[in-house]
C-alpha atoms as a PDB file:
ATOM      1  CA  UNK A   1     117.162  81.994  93.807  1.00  0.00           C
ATOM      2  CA  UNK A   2     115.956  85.809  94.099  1.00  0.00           C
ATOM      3  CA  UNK A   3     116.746  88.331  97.353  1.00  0.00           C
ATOM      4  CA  UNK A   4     115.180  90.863  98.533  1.00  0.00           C
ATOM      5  CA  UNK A   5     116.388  93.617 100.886  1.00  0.00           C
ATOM      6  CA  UNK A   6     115.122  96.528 102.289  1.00  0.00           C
ATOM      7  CA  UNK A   7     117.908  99.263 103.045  1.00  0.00           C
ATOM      8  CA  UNK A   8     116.763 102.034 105.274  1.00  0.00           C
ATOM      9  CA  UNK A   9     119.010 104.910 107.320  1.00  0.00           C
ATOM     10  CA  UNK A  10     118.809 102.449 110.656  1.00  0.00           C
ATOM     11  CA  UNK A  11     118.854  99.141 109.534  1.00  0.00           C
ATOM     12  CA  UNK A  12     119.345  96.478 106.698  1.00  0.00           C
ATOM     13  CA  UNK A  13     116.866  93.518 105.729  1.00  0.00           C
ATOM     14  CA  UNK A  14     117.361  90.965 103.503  1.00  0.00           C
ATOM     15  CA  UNK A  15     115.960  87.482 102.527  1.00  0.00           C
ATOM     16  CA  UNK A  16     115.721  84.871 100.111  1.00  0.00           C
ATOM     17  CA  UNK A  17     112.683  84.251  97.800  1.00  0.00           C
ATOM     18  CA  UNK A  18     111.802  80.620  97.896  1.00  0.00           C
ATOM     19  CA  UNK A  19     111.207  78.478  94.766  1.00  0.00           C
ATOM     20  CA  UNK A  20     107.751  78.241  96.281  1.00  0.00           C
ATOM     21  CA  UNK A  21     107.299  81.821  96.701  1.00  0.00           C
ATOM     22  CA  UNK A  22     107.387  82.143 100.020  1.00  0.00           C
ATOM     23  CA  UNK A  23     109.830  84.663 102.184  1.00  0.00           C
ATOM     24  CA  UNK A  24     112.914  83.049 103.597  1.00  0.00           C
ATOM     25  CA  UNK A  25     114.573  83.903 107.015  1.00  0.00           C
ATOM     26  CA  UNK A  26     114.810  87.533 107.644  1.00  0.00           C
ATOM     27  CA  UNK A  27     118.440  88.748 107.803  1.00  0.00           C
ATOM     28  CA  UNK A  28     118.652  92.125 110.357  1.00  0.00           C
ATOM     29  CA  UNK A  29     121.871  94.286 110.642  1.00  0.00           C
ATOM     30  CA  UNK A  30     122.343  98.104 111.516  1.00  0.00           C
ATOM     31  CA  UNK A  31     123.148 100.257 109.038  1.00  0.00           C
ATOM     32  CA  UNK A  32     127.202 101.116 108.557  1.00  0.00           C
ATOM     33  CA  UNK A  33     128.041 104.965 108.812  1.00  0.00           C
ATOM     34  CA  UNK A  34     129.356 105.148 105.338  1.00  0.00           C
ATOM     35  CA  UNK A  35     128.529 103.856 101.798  1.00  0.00           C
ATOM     36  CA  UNK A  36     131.663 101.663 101.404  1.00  0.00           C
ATOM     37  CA  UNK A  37     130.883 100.050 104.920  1.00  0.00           C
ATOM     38  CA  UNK A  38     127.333  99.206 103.687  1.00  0.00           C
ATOM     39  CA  UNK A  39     128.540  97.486 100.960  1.00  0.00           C
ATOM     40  CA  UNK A  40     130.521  95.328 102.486  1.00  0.00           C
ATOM     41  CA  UNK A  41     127.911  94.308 104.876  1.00  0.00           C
ATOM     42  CA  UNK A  42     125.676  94.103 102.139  1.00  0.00           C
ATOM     43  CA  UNK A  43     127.713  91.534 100.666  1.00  0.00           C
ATOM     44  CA  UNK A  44     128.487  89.494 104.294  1.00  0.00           C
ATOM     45  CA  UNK A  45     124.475  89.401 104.462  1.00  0.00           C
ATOM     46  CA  UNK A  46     124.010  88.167 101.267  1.00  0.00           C
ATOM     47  CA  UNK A  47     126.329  85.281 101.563  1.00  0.00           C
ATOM     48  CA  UNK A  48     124.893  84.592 105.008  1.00  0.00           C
ATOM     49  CA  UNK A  49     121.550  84.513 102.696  1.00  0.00           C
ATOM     50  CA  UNK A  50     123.200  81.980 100.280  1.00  0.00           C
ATOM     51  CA  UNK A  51     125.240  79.446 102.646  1.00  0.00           C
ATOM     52  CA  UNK A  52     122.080  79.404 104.749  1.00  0.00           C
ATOM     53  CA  UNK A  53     119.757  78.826 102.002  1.00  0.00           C
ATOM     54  CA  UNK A  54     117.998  75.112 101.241  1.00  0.00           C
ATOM     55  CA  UNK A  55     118.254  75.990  97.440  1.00  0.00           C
ATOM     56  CA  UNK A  56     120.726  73.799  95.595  1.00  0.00           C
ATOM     57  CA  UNK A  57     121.067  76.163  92.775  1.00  0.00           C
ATOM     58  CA  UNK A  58     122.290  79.710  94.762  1.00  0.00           C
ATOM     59  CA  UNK A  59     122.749  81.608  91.578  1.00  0.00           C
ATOM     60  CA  UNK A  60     121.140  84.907  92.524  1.00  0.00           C
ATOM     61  CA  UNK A  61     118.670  85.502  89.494  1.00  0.00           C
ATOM     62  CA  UNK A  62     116.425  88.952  90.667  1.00  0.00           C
ATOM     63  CA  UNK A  63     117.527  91.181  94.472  1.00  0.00           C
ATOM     64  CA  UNK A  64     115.029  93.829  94.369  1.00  0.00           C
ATOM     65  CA  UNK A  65     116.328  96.526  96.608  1.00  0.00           C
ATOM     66  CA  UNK A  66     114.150  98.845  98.370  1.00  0.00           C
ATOM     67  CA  UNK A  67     116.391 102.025  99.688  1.00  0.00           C
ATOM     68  CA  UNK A  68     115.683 104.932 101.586  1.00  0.00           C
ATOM     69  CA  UNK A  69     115.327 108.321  99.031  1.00  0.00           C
ATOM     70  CA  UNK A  70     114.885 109.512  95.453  1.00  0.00           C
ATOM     71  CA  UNK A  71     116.465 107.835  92.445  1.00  0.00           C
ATOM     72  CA  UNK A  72     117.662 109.091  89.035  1.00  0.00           C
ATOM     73  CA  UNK A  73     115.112 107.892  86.384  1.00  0.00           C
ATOM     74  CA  UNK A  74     117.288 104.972  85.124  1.00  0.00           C
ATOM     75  CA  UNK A  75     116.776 103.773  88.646  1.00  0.00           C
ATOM     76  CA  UNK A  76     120.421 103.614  89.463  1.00  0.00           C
ATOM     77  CA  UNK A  77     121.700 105.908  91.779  1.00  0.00           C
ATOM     78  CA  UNK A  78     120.288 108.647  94.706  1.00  0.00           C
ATOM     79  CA  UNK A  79     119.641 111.997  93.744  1.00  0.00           C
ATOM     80  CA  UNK A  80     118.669 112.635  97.535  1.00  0.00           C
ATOM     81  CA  UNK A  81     118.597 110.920 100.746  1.00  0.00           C
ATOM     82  CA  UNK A  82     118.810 112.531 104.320  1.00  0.00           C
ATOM     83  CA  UNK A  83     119.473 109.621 106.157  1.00  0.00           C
ATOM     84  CA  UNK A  84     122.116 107.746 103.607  1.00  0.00           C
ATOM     85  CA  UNK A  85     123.924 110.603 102.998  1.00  0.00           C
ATOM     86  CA  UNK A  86     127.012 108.946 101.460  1.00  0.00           C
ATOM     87  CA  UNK A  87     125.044 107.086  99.372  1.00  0.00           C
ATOM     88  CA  UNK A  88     123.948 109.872  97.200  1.00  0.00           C
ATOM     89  CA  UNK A  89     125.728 110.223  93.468  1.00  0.00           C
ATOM     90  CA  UNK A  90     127.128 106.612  94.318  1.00  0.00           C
ATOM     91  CA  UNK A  91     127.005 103.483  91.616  1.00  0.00           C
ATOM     92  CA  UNK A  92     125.008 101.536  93.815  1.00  0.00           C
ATOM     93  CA  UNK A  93     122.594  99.308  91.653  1.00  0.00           C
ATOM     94  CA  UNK A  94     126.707  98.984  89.471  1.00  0.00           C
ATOM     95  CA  UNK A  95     127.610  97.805  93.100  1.00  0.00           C
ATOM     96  CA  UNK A  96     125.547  95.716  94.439  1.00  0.00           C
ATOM     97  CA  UNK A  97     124.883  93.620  90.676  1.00  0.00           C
ATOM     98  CA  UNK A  98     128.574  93.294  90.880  1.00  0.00           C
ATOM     99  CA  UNK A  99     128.719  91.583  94.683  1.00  0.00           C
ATOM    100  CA  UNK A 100     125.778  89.277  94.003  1.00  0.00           C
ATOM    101  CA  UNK A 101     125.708  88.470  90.470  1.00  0.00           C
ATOM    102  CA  UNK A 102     121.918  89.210  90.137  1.00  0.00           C
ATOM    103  CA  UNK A 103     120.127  91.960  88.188  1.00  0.00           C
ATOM    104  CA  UNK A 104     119.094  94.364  90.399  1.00  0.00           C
ATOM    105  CA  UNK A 105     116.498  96.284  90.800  1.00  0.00           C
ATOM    106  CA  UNK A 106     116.689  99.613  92.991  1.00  0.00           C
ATOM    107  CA  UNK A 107     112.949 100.791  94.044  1.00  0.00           C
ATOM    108  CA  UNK A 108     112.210 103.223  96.787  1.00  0.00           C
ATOM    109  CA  UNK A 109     111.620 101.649 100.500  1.00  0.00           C
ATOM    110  CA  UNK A 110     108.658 103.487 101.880  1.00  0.00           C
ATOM    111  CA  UNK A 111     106.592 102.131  98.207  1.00  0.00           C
ATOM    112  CA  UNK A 112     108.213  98.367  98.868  1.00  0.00           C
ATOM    113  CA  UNK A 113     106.875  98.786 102.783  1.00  0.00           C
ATOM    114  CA  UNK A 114     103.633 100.210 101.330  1.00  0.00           C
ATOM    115  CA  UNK A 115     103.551  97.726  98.937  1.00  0.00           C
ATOM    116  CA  UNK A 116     103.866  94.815 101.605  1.00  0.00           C
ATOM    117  CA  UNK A 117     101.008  96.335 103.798  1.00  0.00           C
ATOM    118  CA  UNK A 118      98.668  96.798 100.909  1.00  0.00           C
ATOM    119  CA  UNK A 119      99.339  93.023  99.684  1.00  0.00           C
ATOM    120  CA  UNK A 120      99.850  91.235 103.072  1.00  0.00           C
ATOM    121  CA  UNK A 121      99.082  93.071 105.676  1.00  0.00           C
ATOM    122  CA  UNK A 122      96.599  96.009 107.085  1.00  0.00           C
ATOM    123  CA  UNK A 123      95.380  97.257 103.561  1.00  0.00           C
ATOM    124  CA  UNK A 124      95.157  93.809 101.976  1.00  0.00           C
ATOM    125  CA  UNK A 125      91.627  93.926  99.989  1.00  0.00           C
ATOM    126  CA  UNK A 126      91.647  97.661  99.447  1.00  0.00           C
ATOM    127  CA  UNK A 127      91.455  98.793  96.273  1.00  0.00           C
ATOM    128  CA  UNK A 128      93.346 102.510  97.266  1.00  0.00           C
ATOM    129  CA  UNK A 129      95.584 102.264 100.024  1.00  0.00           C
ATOM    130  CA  UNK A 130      97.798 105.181 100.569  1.00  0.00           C
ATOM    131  CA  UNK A 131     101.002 103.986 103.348  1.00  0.00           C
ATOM    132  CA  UNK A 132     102.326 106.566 105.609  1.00  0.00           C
ATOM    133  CA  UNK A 133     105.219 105.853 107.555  1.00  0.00           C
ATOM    134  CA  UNK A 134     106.110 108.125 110.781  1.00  0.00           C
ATOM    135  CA  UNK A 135     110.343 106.695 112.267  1.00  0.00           C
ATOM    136  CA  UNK A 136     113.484 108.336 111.442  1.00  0.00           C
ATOM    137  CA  UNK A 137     112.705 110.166 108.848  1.00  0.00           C
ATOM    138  CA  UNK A 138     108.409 110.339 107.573  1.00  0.00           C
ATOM    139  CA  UNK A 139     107.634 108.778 104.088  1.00  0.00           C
ATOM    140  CA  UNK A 140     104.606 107.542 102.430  1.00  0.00           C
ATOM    141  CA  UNK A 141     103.391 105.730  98.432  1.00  0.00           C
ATOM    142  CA  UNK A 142     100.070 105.065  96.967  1.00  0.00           C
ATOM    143  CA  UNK A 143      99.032 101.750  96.236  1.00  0.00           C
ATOM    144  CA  UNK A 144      96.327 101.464  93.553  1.00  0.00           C
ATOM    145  CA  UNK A 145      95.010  97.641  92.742  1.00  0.00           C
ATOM    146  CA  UNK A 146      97.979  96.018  94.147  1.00  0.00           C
ATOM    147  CA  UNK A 147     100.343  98.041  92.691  1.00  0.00           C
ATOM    148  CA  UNK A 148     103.196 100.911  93.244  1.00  0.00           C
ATOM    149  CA  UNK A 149     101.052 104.571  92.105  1.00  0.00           C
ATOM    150  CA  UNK A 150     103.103 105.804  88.918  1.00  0.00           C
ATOM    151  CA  UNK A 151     104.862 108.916  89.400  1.00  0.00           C
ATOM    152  CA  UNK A 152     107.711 111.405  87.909  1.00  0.00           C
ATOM    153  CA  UNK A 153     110.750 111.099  90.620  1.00  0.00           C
ATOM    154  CA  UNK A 154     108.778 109.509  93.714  1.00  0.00           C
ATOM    155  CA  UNK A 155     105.895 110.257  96.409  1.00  0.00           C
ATOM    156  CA  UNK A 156     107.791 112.511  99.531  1.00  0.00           C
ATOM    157  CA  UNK A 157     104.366 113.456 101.705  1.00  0.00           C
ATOM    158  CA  UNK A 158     106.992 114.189 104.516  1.00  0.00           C
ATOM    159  CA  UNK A 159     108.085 117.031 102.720  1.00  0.00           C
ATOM    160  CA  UNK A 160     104.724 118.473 102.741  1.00  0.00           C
ATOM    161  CA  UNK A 161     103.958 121.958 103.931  1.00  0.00           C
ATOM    162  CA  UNK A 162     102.149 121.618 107.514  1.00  0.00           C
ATOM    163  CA  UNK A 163     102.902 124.965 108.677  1.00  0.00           C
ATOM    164  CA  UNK A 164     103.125 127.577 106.157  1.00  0.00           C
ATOM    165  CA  UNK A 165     104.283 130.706 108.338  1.00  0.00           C
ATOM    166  CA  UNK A 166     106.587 128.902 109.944  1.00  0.00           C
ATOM    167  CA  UNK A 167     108.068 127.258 106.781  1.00  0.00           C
ATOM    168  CA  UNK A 168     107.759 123.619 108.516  1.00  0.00           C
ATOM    169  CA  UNK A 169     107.467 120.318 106.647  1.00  0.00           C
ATOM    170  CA  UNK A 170     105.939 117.223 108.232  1.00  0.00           C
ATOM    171  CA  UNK A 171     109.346 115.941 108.235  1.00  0.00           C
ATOM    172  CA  UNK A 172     110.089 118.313 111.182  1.00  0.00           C
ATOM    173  CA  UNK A 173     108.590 115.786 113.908  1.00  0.00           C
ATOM    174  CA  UNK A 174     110.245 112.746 112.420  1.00  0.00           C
ATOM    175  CA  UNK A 175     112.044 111.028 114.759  1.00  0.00           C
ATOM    176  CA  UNK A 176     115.391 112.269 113.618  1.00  0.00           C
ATOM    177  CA  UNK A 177     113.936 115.881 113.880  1.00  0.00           C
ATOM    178  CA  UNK A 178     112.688 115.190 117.110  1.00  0.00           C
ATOM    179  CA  UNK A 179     115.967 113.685 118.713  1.00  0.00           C
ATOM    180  CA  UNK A 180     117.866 116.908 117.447  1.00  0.00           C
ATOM    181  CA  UNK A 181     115.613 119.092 119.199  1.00  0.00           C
ATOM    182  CA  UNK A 182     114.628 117.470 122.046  1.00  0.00           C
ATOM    183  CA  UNK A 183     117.119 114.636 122.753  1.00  0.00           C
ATOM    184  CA  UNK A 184     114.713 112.132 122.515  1.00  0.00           C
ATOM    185  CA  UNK A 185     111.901 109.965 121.198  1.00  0.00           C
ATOM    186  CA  UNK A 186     108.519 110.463 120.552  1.00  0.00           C
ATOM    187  CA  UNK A 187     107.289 107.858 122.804  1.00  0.00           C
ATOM    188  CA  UNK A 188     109.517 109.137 125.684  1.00  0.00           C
ATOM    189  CA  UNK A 189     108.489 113.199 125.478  1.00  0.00           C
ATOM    190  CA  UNK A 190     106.448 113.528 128.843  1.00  0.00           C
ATOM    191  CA  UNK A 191     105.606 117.312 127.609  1.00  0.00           C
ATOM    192  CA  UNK A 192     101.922 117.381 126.527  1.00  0.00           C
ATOM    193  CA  UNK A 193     102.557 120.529 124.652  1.00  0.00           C
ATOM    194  CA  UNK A 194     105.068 119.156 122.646  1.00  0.00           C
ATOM    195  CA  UNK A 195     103.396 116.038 121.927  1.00  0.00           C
ATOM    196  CA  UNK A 196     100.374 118.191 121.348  1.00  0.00           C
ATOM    197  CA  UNK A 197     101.994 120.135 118.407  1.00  0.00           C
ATOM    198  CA  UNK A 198     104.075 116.922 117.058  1.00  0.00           C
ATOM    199  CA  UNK A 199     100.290 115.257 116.661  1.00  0.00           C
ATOM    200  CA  UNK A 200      98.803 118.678 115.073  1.00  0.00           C
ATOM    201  CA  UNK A 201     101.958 118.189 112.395  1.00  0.00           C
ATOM    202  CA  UNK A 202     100.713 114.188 112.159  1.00  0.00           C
ATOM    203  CA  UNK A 203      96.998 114.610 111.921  1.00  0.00           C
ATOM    204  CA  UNK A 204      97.441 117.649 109.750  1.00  0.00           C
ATOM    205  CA  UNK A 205      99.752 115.588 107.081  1.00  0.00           C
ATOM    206  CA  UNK A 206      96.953 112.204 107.286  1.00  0.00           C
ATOM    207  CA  UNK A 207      94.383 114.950 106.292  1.00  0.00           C
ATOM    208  CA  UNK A 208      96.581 116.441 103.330  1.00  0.00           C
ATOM    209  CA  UNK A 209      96.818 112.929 102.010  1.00  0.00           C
ATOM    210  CA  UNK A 210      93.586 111.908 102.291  1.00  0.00           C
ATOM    211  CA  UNK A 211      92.711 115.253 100.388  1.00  0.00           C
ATOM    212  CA  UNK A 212      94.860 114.412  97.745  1.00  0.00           C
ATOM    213  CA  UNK A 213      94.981 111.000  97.111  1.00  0.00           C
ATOM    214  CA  UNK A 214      91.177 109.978  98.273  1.00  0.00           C
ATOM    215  CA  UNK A 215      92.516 106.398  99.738  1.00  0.00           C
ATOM    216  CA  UNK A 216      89.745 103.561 100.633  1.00  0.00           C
ATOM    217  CA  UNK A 217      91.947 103.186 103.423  1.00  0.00           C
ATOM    218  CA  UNK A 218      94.979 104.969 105.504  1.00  0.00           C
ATOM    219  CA  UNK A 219      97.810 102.785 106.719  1.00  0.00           C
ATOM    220  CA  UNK A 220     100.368 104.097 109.556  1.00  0.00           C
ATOM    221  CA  UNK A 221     103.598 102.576 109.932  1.00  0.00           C
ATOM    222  CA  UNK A 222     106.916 103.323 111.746  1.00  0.00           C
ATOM    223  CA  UNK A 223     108.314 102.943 115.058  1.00  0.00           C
ATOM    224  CA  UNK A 224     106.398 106.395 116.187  1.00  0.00           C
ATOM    225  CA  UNK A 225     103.060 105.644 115.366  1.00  0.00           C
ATOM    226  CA  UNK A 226     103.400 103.488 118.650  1.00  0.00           C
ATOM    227  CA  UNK A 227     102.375 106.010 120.522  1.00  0.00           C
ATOM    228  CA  UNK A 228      99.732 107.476 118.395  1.00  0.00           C
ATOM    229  CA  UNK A 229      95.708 107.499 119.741  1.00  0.00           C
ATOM    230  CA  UNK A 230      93.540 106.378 116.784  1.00  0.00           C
ATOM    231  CA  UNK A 231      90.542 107.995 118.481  1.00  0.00           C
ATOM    232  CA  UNK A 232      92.218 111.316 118.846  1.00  0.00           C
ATOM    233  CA  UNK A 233      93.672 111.181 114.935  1.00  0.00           C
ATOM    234  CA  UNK A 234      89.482 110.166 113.693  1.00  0.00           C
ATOM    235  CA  UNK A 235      88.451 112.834 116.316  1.00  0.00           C
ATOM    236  CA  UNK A 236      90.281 115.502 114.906  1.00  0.00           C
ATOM    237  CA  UNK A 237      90.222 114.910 110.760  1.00  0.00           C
ATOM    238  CA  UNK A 238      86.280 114.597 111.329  1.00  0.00           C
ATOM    239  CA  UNK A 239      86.456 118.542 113.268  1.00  0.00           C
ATOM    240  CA  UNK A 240      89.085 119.970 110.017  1.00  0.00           C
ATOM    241  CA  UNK A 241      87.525 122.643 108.665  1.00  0.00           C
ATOM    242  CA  UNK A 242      87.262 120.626 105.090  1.00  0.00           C
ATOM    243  CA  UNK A 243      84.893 118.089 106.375  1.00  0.00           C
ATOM    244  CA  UNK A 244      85.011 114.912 104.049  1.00  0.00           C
ATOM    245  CA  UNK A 245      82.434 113.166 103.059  1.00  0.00           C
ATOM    246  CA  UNK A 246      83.573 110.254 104.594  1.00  0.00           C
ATOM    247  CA  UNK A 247      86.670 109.425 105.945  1.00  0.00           C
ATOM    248  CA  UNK A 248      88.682 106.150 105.084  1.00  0.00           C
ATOM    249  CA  UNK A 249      88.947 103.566 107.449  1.00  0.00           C
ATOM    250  CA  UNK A 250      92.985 104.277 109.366  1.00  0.00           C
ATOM    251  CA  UNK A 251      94.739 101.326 110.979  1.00  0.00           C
ATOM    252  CA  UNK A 252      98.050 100.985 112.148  1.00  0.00           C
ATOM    253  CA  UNK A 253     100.362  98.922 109.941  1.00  0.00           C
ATOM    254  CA  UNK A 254     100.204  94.811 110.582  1.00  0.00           C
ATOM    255  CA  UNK A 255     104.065  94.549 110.460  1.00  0.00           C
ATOM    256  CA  UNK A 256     106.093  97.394 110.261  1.00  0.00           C
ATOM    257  CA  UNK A 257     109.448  95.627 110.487  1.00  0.00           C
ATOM    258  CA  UNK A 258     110.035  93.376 107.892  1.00  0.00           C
ATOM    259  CA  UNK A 259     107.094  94.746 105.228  1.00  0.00           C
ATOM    260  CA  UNK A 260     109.390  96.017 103.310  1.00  0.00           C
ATOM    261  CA  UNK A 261     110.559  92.664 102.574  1.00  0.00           C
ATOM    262  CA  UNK A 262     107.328  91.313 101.448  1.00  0.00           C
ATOM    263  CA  UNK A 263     107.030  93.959  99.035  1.00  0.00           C
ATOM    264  CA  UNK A 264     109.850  93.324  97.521  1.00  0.00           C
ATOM    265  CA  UNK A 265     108.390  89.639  97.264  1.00  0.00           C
ATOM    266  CA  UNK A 266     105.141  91.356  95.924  1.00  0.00           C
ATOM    267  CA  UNK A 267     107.128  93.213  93.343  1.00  0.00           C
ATOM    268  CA  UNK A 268     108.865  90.179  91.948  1.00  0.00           C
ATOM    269  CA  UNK A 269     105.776  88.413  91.470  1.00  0.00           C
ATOM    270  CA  UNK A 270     104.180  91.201  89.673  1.00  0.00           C
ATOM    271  CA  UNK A 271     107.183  92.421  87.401  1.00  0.00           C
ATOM    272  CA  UNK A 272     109.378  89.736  87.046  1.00  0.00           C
END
């Protein structure tokens, strides 16, 4: 049997790969404080995973892992990761290969979410689909013909320049930004002025990405994108002062929660 799991600052999501390659029951748990804590949750889940499974052999062959921040290029540890702190410098594709048995296969979470929505869900028959993901913390990957966009040490659009004189990246309305600052979520700030400069930070970073990676289509994901206005986003990239040819189509993620799971699915298929 393969796993796959999808590890992000908030929660943890794991399921088993059928021998028909199908996804198995989503497993959902928060996220422990601390790195040690995780990994001992980690391995509760996966045994939940295995006792619960219909698979008479539950040797755990393949758990591709998609975690929140940048890896090392061996693909073994995090170099950097605001919202798993602890995790950072720690042997955690050593760890978890030890608790399940499996080889393991440590890929970032935003491309396995991206990955998901490009096979199975909103950008499924686009060619270029570049994933943008607005929640705790803002992310994004390029997709190109099914697969993850090669790259050096990772795509990071939330780390993107929005406001030069003010030295502020996109990742400054994320939700975690925005709950330091203003004690609350994006969907709950009655201010129109603040949501008015939170959206000139959004639209401004959709533009930026479809200036530099030219997607066929735009896909927005996360729990903040909830209260985004389609309308206003086209509305506004079509009055930026570099007027595109033509803009991509931009839709709002199918299935934001458990996406990241099917790209791990996706991934297996493709790699292993």
């Amino acid at each position: 049997m393969n796993i796959v799991a999808d590890i992000g600052g908030s929660r943890m999501r794991f399921a088993e790969v059928t021998k028909t390659g199908e996804l198995g029951t989503p497993y959902i748990v928060a996220t422990p404080d601390t790195y040690e804590d995780a990994m001992v949750k980690i391995q509760e889940t996966v045994n939940q995973v295995i006792e619960e499974s219909s698979t008479e052999n539950k040797t755990i062959h393949f758990c591709i892992c998609g975690i929140a921040g940048v890896f090392n290029e061996e693909g073994s540890q995090l170099l950097v990761s605001p919202n798993l702190e602890t995790w950072v410098g720690k042997p955690v594709q050593k760890d978890i290969a030890r608790m399940t048995g499996a080889r393991v296969i440590l890929k970032n979470d935003t491309d396995m979410t991206g990955l998901g929505e490009a096979i199975y869900g909103a950008g499924k028959g686009y060619k270029n689909v570049a994933y943008l993901t607005f929640s705790t913390g803002i992310g994004g990957s390029l997709i190109v013909d099914g697969d993850i966009g090669p790259y050096s040490l990772g795509y990071e659009p939330g780390f993107q320049i929005v406001d030069v004189e003010q030295k502020k990246f996109l990742h400054d309305v994320s939700g975690t930004a925005l709950k330091k600052e203003f004690n609350s979520l994006f969907k709950d700030i009655t201010d129109g002025a603040v949501r008015n400069h939170v959206m000139r930070y959004v639209i401004g970073g959709i533009h930026n990405t479809i200036v530099y990676w030219s997607p066929d289509v735009v896909v927005l994901g996360g729990g903040m994108t909830e209260s985004f206005d389609l309308e206003q986003i086209n509305r506004s990239l079509e009055n930026m002062r570099f007027k595109l040819p033509k803009l991509p189509k931009i839709v709002f993620a199918k299935d934001t929660d458990i996406n990241g799971l099917y790209g791990g699915m996706a991934y297996l298929r493709k790699h292993v």
